[in-house]
Every structure is written in C-alpha cells, then in structure tokens.
PDB file of N, CA and C in Angstrom:
ATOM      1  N   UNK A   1       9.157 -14.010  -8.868  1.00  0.00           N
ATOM      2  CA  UNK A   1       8.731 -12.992  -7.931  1.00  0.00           C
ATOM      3  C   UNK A   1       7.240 -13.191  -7.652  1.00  0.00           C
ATOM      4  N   UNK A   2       7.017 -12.925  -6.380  1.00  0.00           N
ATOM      5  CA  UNK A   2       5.227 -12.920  -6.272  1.00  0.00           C
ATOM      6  C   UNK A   2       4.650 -12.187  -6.745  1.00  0.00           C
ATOM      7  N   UNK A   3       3.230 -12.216  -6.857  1.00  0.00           N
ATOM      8  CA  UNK A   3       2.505 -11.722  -7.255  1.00  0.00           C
ATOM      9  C   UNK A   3       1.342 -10.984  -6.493  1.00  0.00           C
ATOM     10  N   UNK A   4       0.741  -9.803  -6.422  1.00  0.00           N
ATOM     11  CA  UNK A   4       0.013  -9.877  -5.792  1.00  0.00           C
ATOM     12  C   UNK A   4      -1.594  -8.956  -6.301  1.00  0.00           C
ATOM     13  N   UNK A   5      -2.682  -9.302  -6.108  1.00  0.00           N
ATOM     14  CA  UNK A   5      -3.603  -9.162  -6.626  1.00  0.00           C
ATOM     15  C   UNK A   5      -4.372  -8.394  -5.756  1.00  0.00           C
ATOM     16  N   UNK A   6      -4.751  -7.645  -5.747  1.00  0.00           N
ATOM     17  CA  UNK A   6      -5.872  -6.513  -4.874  1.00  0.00           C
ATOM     18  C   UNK A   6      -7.270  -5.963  -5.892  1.00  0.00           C
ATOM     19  N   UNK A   7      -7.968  -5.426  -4.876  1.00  0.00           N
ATOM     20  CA  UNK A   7      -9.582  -4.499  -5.521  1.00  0.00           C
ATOM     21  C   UNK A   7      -8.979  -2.962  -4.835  1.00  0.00           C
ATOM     22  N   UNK A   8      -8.363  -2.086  -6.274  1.00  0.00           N
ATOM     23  CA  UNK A   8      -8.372  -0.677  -5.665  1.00  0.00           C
ATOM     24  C   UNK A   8      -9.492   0.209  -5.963  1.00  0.00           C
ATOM     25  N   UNK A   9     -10.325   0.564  -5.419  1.00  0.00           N
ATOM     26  CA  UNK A   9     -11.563   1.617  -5.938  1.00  0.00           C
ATOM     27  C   UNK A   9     -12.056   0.835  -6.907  1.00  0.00           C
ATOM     28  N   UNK A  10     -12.366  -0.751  -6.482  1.00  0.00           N
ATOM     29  CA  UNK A  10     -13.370  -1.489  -7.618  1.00  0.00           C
ATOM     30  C   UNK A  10     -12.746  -2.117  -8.914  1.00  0.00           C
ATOM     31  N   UNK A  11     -11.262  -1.369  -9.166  1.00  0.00           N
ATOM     32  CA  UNK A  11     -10.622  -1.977 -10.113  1.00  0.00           C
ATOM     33  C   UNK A  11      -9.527  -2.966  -9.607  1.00  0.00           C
ATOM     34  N   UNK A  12      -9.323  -4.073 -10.463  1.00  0.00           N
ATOM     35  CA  UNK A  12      -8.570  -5.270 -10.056  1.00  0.00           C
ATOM     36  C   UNK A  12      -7.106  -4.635 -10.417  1.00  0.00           C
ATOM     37  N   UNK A  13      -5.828  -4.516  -9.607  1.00  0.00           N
ATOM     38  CA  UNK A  13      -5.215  -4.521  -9.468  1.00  0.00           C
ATOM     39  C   UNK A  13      -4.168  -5.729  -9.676  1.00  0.00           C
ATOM     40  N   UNK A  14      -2.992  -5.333 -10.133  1.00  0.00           N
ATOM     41  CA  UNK A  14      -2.065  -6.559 -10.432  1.00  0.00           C
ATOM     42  C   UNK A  14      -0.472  -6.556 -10.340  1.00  0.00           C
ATOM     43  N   UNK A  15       0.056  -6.643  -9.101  1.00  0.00           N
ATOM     44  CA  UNK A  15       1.320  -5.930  -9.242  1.00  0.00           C
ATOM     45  C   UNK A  15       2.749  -7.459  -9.201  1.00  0.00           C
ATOM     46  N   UNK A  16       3.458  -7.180  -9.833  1.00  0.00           N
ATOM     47  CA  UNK A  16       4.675  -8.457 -10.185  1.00  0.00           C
ATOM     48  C   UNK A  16       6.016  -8.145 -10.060  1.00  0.00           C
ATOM     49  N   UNK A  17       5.875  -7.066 -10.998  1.00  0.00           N
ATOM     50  CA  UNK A  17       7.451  -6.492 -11.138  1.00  0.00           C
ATOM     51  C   UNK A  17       8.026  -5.095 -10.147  1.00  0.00           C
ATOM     52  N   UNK A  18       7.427  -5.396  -8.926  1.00  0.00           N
ATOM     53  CA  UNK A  18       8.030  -4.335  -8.234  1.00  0.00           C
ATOM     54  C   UNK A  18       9.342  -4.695  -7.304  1.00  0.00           C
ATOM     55  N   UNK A  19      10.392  -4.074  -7.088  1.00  0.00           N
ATOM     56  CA  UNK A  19      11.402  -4.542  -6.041  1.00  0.00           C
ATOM     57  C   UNK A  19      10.742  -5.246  -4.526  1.00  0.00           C
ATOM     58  N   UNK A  20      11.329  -5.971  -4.248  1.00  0.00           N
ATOM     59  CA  UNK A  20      10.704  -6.611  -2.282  1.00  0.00           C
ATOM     60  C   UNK A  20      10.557  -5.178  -1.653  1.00  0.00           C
ATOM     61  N   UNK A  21      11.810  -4.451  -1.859  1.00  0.00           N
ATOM     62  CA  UNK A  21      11.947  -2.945  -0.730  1.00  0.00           C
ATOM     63  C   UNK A  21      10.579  -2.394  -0.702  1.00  0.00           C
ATOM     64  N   UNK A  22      10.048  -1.628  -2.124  1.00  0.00           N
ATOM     65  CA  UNK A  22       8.937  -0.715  -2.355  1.00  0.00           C
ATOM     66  C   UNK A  22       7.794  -1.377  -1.768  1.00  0.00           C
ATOM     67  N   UNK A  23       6.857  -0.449  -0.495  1.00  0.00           N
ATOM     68  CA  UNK A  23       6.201  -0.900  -0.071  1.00  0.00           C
ATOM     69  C   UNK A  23       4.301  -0.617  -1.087  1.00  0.00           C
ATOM     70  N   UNK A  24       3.562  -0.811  -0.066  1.00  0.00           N
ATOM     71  CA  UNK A  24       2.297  -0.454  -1.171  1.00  0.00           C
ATOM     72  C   UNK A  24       1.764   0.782  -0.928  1.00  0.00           C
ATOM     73  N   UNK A  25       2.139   1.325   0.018  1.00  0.00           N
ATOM     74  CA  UNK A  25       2.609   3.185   0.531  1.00  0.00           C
ATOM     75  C   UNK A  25       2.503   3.918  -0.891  1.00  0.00           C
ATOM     76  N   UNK A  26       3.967   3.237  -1.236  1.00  0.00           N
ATOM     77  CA  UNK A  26       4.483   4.272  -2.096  1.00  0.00           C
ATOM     78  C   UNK A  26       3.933   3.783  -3.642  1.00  0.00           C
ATOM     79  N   UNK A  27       4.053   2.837  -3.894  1.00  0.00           N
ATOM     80  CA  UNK A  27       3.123   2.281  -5.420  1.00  0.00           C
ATOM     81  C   UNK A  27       1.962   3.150  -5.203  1.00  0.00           C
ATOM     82  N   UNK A  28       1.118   3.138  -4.189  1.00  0.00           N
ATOM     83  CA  UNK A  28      -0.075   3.959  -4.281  1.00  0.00           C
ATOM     84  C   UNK A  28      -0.081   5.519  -4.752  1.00  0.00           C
ATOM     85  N   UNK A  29       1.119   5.639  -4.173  1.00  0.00           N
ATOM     86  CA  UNK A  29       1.137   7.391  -4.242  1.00  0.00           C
ATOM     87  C   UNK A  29       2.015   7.508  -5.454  1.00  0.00           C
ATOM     88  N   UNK A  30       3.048   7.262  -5.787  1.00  0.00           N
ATOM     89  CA  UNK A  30       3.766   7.137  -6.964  1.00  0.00           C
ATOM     90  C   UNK A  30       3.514   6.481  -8.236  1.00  0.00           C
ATOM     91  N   UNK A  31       2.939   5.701  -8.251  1.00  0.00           N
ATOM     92  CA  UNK A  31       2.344   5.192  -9.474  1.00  0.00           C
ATOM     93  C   UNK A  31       0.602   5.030  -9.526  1.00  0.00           C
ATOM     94  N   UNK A  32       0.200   5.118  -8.621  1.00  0.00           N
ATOM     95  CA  UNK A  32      -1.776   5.908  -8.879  1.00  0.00           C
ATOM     96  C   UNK A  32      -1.687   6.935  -8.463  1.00  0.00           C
ATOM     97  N   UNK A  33      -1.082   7.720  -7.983  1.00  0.00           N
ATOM     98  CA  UNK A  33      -0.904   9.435  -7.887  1.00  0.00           C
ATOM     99  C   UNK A  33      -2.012   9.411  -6.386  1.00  0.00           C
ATOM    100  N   UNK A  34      -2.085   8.553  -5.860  1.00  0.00           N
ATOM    101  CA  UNK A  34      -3.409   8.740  -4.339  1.00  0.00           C
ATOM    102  C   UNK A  34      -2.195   8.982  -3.706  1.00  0.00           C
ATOM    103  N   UNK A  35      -1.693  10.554  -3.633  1.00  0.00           N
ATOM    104  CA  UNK A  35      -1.134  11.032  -2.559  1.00  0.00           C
ATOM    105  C   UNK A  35      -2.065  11.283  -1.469  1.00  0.00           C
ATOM    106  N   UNK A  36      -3.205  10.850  -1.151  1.00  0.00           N
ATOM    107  CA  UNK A  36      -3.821  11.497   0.132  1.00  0.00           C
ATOM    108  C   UNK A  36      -3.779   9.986   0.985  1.00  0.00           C
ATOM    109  N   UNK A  37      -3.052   9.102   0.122  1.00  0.00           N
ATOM    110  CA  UNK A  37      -2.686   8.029   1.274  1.00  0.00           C
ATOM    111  C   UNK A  37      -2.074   8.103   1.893  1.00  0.00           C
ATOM    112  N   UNK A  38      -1.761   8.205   3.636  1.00  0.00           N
ATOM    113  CA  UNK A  38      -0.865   8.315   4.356  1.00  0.00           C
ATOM    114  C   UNK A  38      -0.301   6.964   5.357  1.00  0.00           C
ATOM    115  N   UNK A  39       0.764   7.208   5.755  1.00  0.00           N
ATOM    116  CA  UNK A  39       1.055   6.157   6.837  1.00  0.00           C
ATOM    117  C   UNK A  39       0.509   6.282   7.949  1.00  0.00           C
ATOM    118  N   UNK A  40       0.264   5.800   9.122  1.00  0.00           N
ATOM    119  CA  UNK A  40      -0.398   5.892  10.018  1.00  0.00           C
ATOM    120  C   UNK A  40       1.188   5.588  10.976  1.00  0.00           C
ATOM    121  N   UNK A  41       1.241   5.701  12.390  1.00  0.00           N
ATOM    122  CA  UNK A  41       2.109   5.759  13.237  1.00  0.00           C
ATOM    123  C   UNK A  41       3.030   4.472  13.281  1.00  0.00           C
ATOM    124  N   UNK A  42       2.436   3.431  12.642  1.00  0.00           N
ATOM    125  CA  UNK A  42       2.930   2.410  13.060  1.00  0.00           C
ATOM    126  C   UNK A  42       3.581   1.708  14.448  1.00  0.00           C
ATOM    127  N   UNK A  43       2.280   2.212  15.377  1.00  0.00           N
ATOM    128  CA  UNK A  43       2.851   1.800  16.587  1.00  0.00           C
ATOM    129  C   UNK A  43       1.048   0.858  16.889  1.00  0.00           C
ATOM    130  N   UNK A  44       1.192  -0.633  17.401  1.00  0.00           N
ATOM    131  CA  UNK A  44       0.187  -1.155  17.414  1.00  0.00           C
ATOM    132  C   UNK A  44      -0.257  -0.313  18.862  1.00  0.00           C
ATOM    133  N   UNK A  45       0.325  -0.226  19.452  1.00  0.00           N
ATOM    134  CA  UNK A  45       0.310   0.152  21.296  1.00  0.00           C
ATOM    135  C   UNK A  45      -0.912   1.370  20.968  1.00  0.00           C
ATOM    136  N   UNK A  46      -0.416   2.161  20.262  1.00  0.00           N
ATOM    137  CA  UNK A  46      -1.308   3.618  20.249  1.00  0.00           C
ATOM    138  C   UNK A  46      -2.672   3.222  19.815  1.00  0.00           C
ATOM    139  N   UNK A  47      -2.771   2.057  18.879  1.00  0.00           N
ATOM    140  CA  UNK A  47      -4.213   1.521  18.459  1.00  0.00           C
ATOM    141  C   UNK A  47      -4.997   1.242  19.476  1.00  0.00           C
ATOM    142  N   UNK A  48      -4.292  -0.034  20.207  1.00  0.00           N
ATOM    143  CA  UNK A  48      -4.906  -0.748  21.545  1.00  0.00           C
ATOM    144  C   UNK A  48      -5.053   0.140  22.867  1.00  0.00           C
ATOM    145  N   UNK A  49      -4.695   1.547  22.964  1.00  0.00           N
ATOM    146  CA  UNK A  49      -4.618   2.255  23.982  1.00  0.00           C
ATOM    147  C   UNK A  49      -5.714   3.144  23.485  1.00  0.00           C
ATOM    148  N   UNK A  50      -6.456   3.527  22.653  1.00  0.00           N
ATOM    149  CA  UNK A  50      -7.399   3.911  22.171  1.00  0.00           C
ATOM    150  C   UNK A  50      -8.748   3.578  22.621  1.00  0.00           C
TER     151      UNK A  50
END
C-alpha cells in the first residue's frame, strides 16, 4: 500500500494503513479530531468564475 507523508501544523505526518476509499477529509476530522476542516464545493467552475 502507499504511503503518504505530509507537514500537519509543523508535525510530520505518516499515513500507510488506511483503506484507498477514506479520503484525507475524514482522517483529518476522525482521527486528529480538526473537525473545523471542511469540504469546499468541489466544483472547479465556481473557483475560476470568481
């Protein structure tokens, strides 16, 4: 499985054993408790029309 390595709030991050499905949405909010992360619209159009 991949691996993937990030800087969250300065600390090195290290994630391996998560399913493909679970995105980094929900690791954030479910396992670092940063529920004030949200999704954004996911529409590129609304960005570029800005």
């Amino acid at each position: 499985m991949p691996e993937i390595v990030f800087l969250l709030n300065g600390e090195r991050m290290q994630i391996s054993s998560e399913p493909a499905t679970r995105t980094l949405l929900d690791w954030l909010r479910e396992t670092k408790c940063l529920t004030g992360t949200k999704e954004g619209c996911n529409e590129v159009i609304a960005a570029l029309a800005a």
